[in-house]
C-alpha atoms as a PDB file:
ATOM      1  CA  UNK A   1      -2.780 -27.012  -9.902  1.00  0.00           C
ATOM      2  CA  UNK A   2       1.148 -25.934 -10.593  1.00  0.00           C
ATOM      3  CA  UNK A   3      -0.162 -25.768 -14.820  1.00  0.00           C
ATOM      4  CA  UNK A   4      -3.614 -23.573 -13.878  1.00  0.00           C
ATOM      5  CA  UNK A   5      -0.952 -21.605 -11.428  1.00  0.00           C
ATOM      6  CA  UNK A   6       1.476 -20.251 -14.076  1.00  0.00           C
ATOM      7  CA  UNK A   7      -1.621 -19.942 -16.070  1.00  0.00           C
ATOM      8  CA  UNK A   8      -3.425 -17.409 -14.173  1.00  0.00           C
ATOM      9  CA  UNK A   9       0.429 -16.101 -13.628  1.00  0.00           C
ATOM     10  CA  UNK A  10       0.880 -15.455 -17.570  1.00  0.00           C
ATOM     11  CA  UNK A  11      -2.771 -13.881 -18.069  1.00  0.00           C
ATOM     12  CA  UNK A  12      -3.482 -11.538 -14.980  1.00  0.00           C
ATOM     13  CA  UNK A  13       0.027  -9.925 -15.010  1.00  0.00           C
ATOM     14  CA  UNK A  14      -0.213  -6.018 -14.425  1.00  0.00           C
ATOM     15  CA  UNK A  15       2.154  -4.132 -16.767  1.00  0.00           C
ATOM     16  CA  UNK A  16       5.109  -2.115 -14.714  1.00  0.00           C
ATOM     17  CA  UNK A  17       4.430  -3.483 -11.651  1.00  0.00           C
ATOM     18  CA  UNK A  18       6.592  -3.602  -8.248  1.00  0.00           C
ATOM     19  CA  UNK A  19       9.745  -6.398  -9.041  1.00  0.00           C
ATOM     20  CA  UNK A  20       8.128  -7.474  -5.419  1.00  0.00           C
ATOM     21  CA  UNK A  21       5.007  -8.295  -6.876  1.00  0.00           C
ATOM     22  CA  UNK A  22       6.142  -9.645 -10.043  1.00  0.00           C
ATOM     23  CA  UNK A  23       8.983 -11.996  -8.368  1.00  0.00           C
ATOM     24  CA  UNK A  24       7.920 -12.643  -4.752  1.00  0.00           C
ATOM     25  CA  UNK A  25       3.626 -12.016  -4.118  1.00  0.00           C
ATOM     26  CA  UNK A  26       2.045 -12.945  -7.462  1.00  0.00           C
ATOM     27  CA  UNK A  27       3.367 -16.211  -7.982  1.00  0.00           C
ATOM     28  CA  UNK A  28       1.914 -16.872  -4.557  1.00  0.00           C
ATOM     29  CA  UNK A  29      -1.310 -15.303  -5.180  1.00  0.00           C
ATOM     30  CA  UNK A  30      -1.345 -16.910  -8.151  1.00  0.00           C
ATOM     31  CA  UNK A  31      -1.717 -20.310  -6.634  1.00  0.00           C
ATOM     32  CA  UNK A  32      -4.313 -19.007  -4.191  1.00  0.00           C
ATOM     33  CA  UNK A  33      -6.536 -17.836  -7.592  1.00  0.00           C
ATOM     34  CA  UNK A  34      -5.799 -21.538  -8.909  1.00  0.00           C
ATOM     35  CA  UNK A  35      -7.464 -23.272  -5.539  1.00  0.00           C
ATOM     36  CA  UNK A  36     -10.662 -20.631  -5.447  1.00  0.00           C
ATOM     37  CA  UNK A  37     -11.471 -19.771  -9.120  1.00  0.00           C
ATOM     38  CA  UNK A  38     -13.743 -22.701  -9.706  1.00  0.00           C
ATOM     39  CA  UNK A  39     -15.434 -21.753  -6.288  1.00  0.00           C
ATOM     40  CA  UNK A  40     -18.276 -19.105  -5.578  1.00  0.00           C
ATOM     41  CA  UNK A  41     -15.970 -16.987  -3.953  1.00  0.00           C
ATOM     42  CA  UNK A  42     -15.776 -13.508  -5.216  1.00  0.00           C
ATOM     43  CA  UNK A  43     -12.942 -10.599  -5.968  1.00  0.00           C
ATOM     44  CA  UNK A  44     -14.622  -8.530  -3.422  1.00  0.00           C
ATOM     45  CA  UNK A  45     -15.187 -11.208  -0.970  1.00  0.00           C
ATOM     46  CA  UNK A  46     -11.439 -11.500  -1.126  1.00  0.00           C
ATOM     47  CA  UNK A  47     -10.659  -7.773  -0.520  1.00  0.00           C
ATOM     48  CA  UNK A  48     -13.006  -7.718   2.548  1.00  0.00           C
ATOM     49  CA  UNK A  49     -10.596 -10.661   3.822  1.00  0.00           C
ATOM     50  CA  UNK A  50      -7.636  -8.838   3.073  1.00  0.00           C
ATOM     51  CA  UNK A  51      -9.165  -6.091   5.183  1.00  0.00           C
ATOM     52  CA  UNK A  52      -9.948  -8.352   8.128  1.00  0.00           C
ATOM     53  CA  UNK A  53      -6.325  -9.702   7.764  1.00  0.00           C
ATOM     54  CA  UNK A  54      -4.715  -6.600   7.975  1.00  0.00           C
ATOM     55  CA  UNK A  55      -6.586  -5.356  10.805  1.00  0.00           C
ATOM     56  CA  UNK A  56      -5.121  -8.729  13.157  1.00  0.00           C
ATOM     57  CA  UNK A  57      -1.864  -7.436  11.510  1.00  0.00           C
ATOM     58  CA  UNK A  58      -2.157  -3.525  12.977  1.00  0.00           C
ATOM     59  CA  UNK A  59      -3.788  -4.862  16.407  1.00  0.00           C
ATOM     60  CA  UNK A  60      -0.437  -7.433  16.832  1.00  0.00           C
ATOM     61  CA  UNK A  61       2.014  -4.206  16.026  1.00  0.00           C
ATOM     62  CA  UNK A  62       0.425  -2.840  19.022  1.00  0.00           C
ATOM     63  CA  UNK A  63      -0.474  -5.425  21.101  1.00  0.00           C
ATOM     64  CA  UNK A  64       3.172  -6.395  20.271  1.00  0.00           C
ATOM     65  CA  UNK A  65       5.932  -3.854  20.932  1.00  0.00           C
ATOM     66  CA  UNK A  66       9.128  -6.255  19.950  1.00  0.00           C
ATOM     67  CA  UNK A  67      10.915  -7.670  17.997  1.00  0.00           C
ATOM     68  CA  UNK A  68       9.597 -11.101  17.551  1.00  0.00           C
ATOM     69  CA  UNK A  69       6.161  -9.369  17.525  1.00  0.00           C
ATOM     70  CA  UNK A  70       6.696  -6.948  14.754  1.00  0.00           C
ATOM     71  CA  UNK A  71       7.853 -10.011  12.684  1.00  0.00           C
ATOM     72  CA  UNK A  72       4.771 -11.877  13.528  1.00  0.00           C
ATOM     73  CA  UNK A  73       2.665  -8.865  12.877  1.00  0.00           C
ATOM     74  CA  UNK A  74       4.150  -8.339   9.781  1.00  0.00           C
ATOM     75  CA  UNK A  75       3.822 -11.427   8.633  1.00  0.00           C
ATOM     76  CA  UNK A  76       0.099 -11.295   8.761  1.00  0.00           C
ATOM     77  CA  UNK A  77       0.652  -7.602   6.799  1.00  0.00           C
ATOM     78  CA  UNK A  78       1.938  -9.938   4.012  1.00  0.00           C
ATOM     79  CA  UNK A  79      -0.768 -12.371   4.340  1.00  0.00           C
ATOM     80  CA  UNK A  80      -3.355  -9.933   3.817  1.00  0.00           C
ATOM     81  CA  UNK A  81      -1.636  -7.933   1.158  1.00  0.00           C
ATOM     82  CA  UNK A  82      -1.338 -11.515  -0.925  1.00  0.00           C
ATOM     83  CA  UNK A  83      -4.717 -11.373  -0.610  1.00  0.00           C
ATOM     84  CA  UNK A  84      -4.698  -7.921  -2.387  1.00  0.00           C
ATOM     85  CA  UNK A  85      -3.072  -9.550  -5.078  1.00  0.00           C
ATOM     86  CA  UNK A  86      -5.420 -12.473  -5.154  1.00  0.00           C
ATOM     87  CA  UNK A  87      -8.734 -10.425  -5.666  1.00  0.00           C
ATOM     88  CA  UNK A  88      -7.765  -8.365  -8.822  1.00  0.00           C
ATOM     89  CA  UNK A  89      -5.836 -11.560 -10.073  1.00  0.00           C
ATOM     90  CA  UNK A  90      -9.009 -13.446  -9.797  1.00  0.00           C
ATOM     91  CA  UNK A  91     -11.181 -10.530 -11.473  1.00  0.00           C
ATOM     92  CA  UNK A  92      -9.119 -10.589 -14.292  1.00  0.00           C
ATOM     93  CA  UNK A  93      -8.580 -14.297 -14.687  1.00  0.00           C
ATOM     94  CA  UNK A  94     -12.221 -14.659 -14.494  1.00  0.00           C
ATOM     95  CA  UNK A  95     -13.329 -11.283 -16.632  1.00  0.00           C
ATOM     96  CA  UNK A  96     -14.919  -9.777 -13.503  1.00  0.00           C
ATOM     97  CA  UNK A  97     -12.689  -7.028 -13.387  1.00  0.00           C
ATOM     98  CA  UNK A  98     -15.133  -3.559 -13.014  1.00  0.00           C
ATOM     99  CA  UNK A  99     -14.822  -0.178 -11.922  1.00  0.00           C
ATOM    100  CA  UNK A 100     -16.768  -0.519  -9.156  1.00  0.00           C
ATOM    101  CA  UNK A 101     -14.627  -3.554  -7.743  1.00  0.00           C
ATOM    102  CA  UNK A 102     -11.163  -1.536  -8.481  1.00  0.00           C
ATOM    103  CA  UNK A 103     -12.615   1.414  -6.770  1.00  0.00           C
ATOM    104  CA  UNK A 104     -13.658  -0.543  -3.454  1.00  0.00           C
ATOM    105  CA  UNK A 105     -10.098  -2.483  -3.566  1.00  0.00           C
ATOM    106  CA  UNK A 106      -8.426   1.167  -3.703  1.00  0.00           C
ATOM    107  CA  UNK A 107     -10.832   2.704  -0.873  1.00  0.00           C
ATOM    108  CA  UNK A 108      -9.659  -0.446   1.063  1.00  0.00           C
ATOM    109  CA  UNK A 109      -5.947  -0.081   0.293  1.00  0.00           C
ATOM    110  CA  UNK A 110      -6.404   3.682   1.813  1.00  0.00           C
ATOM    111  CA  UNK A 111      -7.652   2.192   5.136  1.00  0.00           C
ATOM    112  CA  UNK A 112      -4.580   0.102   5.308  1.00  0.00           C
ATOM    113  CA  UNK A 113      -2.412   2.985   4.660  1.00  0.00           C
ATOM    114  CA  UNK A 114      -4.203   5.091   7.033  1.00  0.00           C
ATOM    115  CA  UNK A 115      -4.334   2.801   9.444  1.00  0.00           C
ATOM    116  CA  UNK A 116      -0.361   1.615   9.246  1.00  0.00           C
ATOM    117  CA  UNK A 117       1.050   4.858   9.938  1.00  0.00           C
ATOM    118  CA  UNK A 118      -1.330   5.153  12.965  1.00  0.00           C
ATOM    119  CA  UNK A 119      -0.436   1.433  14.641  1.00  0.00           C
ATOM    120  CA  UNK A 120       3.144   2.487  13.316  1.00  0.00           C
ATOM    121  CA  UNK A 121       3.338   5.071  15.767  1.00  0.00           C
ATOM    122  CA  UNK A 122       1.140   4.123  18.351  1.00  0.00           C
ATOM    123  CA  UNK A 123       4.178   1.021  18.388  1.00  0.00           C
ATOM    124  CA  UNK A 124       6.722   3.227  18.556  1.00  0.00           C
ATOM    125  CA  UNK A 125       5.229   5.369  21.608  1.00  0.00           C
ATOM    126  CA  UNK A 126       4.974   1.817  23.425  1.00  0.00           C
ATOM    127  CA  UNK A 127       8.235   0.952  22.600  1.00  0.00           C
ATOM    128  CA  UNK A 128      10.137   3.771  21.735  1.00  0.00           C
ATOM    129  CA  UNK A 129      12.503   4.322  19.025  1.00  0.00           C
ATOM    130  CA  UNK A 130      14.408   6.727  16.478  1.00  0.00           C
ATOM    131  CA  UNK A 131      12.623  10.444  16.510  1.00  0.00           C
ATOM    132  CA  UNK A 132      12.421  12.322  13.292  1.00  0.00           C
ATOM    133  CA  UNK A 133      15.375  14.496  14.888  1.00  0.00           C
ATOM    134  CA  UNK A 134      17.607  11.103  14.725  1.00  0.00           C
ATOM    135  CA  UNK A 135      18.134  10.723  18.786  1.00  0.00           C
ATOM    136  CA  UNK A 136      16.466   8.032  20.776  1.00  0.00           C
ATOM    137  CA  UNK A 137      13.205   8.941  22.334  1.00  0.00           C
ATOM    138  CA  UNK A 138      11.357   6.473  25.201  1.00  0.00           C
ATOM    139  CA  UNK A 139       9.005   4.727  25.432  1.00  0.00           C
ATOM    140  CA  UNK A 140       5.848   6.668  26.483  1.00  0.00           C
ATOM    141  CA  UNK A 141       7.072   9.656  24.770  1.00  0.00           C
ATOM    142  CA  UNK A 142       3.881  11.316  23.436  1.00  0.00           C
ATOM    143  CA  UNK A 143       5.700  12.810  20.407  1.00  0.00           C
ATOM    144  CA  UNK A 144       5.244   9.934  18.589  1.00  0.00           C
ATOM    145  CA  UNK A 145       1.837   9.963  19.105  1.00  0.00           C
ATOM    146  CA  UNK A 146       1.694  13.648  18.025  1.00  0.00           C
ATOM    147  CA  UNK A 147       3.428  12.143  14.644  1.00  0.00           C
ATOM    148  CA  UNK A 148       0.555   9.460  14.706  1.00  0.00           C
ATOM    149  CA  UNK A 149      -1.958  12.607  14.414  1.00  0.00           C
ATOM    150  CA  UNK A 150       0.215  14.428  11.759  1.00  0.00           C
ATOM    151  CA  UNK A 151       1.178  11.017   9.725  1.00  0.00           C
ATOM    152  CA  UNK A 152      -2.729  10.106   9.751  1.00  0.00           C
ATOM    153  CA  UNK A 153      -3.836  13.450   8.112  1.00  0.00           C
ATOM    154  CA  UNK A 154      -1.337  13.557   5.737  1.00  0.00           C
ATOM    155  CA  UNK A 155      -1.604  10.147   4.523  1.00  0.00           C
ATOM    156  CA  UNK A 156      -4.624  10.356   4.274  1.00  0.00           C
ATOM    157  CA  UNK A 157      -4.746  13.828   2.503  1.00  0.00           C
ATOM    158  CA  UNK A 158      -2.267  12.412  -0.040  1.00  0.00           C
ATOM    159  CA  UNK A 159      -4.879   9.758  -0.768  1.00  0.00           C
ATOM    160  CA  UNK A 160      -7.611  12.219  -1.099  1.00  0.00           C
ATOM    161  CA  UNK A 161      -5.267  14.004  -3.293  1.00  0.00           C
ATOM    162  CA  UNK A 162      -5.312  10.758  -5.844  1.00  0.00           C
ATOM    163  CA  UNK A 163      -8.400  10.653  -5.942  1.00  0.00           C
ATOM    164  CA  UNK A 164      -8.504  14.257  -6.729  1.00  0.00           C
ATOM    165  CA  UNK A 165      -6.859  14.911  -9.525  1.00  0.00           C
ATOM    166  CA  UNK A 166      -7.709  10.854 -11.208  1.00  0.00           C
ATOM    167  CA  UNK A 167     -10.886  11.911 -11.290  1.00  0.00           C
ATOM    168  CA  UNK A 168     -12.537  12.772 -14.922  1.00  0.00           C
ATOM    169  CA  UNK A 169     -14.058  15.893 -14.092  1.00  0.00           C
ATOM    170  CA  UNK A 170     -10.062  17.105 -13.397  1.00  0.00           C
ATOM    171  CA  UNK A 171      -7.826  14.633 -15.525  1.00  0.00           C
ATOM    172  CA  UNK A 172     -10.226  15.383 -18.055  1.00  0.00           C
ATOM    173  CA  UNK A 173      -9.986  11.434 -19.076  1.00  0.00           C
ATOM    174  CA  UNK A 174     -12.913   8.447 -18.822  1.00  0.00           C
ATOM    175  CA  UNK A 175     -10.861   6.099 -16.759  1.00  0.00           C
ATOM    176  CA  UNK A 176     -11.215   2.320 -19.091  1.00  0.00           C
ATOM    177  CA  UNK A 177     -11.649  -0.831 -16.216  1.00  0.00           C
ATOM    178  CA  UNK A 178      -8.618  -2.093 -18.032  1.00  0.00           C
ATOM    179  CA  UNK A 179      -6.442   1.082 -17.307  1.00  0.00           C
ATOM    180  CA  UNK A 180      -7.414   0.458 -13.287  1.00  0.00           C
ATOM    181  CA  UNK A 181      -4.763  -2.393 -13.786  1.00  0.00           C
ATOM    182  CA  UNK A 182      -1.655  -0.561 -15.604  1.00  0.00           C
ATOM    183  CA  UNK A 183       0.297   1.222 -14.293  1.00  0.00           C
ATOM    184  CA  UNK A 184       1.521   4.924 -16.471  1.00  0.00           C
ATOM    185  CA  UNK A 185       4.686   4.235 -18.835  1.00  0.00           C
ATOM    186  CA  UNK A 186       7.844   5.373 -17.509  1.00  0.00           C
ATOM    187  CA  UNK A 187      10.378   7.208 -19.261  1.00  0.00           C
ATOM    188  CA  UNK A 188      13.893   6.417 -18.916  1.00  0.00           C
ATOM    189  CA  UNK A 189      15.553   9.957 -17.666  1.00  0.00           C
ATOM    190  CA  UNK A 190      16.680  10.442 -14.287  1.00  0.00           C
ATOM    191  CA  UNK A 191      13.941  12.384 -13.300  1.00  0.00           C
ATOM    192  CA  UNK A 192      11.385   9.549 -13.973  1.00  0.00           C
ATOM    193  CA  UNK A 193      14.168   7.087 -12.139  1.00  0.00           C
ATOM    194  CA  UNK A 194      14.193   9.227  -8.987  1.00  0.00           C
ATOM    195  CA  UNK A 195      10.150   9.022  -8.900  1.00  0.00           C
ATOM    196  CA  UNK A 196      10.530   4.695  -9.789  1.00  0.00           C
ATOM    197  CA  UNK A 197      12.830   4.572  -6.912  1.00  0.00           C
ATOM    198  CA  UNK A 198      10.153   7.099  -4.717  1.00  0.00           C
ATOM    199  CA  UNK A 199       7.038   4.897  -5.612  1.00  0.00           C
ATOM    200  CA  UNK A 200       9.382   1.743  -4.790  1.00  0.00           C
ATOM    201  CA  UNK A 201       9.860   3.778  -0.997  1.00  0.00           C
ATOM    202  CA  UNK A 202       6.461   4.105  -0.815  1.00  0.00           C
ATOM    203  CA  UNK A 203       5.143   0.661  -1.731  1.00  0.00           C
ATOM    204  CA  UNK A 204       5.926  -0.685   1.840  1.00  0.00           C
ATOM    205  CA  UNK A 205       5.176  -4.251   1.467  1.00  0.00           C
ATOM    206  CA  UNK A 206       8.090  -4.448  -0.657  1.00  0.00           C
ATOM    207  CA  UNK A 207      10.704  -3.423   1.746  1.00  0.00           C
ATOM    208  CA  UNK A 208       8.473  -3.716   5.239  1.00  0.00           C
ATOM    209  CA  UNK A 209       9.762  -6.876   6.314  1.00  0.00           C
ATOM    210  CA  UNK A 210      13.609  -5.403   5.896  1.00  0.00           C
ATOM    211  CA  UNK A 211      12.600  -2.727   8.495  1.00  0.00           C
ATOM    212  CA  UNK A 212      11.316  -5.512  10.710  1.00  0.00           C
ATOM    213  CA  UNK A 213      14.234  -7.561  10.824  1.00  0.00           C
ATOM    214  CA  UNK A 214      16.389  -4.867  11.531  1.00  0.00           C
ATOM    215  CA  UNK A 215      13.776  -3.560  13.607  1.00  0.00           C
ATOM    216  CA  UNK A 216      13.565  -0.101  12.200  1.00  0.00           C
ATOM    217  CA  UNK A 217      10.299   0.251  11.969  1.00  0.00           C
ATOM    218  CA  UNK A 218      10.350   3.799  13.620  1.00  0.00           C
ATOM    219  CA  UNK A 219      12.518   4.556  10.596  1.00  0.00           C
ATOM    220  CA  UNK A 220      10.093   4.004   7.800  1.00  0.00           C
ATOM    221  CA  UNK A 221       7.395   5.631   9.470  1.00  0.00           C
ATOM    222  CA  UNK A 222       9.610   9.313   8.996  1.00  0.00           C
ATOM    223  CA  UNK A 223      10.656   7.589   5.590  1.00  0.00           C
ATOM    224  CA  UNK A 224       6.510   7.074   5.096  1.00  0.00           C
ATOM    225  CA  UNK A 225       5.351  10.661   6.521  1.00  0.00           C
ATOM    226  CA  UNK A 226       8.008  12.292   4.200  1.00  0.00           C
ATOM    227  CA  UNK A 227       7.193  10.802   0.793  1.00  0.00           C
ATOM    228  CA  UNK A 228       3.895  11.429   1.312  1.00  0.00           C
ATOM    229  CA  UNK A 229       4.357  15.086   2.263  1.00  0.00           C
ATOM    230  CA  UNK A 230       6.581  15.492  -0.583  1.00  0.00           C
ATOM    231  CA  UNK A 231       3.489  13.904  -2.368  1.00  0.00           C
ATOM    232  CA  UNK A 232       1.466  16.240  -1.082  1.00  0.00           C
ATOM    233  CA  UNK A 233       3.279  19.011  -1.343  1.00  0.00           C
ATOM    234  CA  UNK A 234       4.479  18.703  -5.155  1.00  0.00           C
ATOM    235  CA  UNK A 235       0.120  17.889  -5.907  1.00  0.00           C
ATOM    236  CA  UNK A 236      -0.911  21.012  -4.561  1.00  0.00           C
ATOM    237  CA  UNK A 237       1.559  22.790  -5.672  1.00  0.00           C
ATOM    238  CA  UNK A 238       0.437  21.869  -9.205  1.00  0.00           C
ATOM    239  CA  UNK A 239      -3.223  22.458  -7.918  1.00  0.00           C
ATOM    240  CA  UNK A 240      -2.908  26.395  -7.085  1.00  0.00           C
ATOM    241  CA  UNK A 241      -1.113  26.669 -10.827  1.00  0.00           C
ATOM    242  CA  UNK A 242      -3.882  25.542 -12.126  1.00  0.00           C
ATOM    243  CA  UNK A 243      -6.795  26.951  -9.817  1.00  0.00           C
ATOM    244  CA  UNK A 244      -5.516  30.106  -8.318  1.00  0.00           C
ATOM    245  CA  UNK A 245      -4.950  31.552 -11.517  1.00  0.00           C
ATOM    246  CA  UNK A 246      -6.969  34.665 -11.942  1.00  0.00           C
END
């Protein structure tokens, strides 16, 4: 299993992906495609039980306001997002990969992120924690449910926004299936650095756990809400350029 492990490894890698994926979650996933790829078990059976998974992981960061619960509850996060890995892993190992699969793992992925920044504060309000002003507020305090509200429309508005402006009609490009799984070439200025390190912010299952063992989780939600304001911001920014011209 080990040989057909490094196998699917070498020929499903992504090209620029997160040093978390490439060091830590594929190698993992990669044994998970080596145990199911000579089953009948499907790419998008897998990202329905990466779904499931990650909804047990949001309910326990409720039901859970401490310490040891945010570790358990993030441990089942990882669970589940291995098994993000797994179903485009398998796809391409066993030439499956399609548009319509990549666009059902993405409208997944979007629940999860809506969904995290929602149980994310909904923990905090039970638990209390760091406010965006940087004092302590209690548990119970209904701001952070406010910042629930505000972190679940933008989030969510930033993800709208992708799909926005991928989209042919507006990028102007046919999107190939094989493009779905690279990510765009970076340049090496500092501008394209700052946005690495920005994408690397907002990929949270590479630095999640950190935040849970320090139990900071309170912290990365602001971290979360901002980058994806700034997101938002900088997109539509670009959008009334190019649509509210006369």
């Amino acid at each position: 299993m080990l040989t057909t492990a490094a196998r699917v490894y070498r020929e499903t890698r992504k090209k620029h992906d997160q040093l978390f994926n490439v060091y830590a979650m594929r190698p993992i996933a990669a044994g998970v495609v080596a145990l199911v790829y000579r089953t009948r078990v499907t790419p998008n059976q897998i990202t329905i039980g990466s779904l499931l998974v990650f909804l047990v992981s949001a309910a326990a960061l409720v039901a859970l306001p401490t310490w040891r619960g945010g570790l358990a509850a993030v441990a089942i996060l990882y669970a589940s997002y291995c098994l993000d890995c797994v179903d485009g892993m398998l796809a391409r190992f066993k030439k499956l990969a399609s548009k319509g699969g990549h666009l059902f793992d993405f409208f997944c992925d979007e629940l999860k992120a809506v969904l995290l920044v929602g149980t994310l504060a909904v923990r905090s309000w039970r638990m209390g924690g760091l406010g965006f002003d940087g004092q302590k507020w209690g548990a119970g305090d209904v701001r952070f449910l406010l910042a629930g509200i505000a972190g679940v429309a933008i989030v969510a508005s930033a993800l709208s926004l992708t799909n926005f402006v991928r989209s042919p009609e507006v990028s102007g490009k046919e999107t190939t299936v094989e493009a779905h799984y690279e990510n765009v070439e970076q340049k090496r200025s500092i501008g394209a650095l700052v946005a690495t390190f920005l994408r690397f912010l907002n990929h949270y299952p590479s630095h999640l756990w950190i935040w849970a063992i320090a139990g900071y989780m309170d912290a990365y939600l602001w971290i979360w809400m901002a980058l994806n304001a700034l997101y938002l911001a900088r997109g539509w920014l670009g959008l009334l350029l190019r649509f509210g011209r006369s």
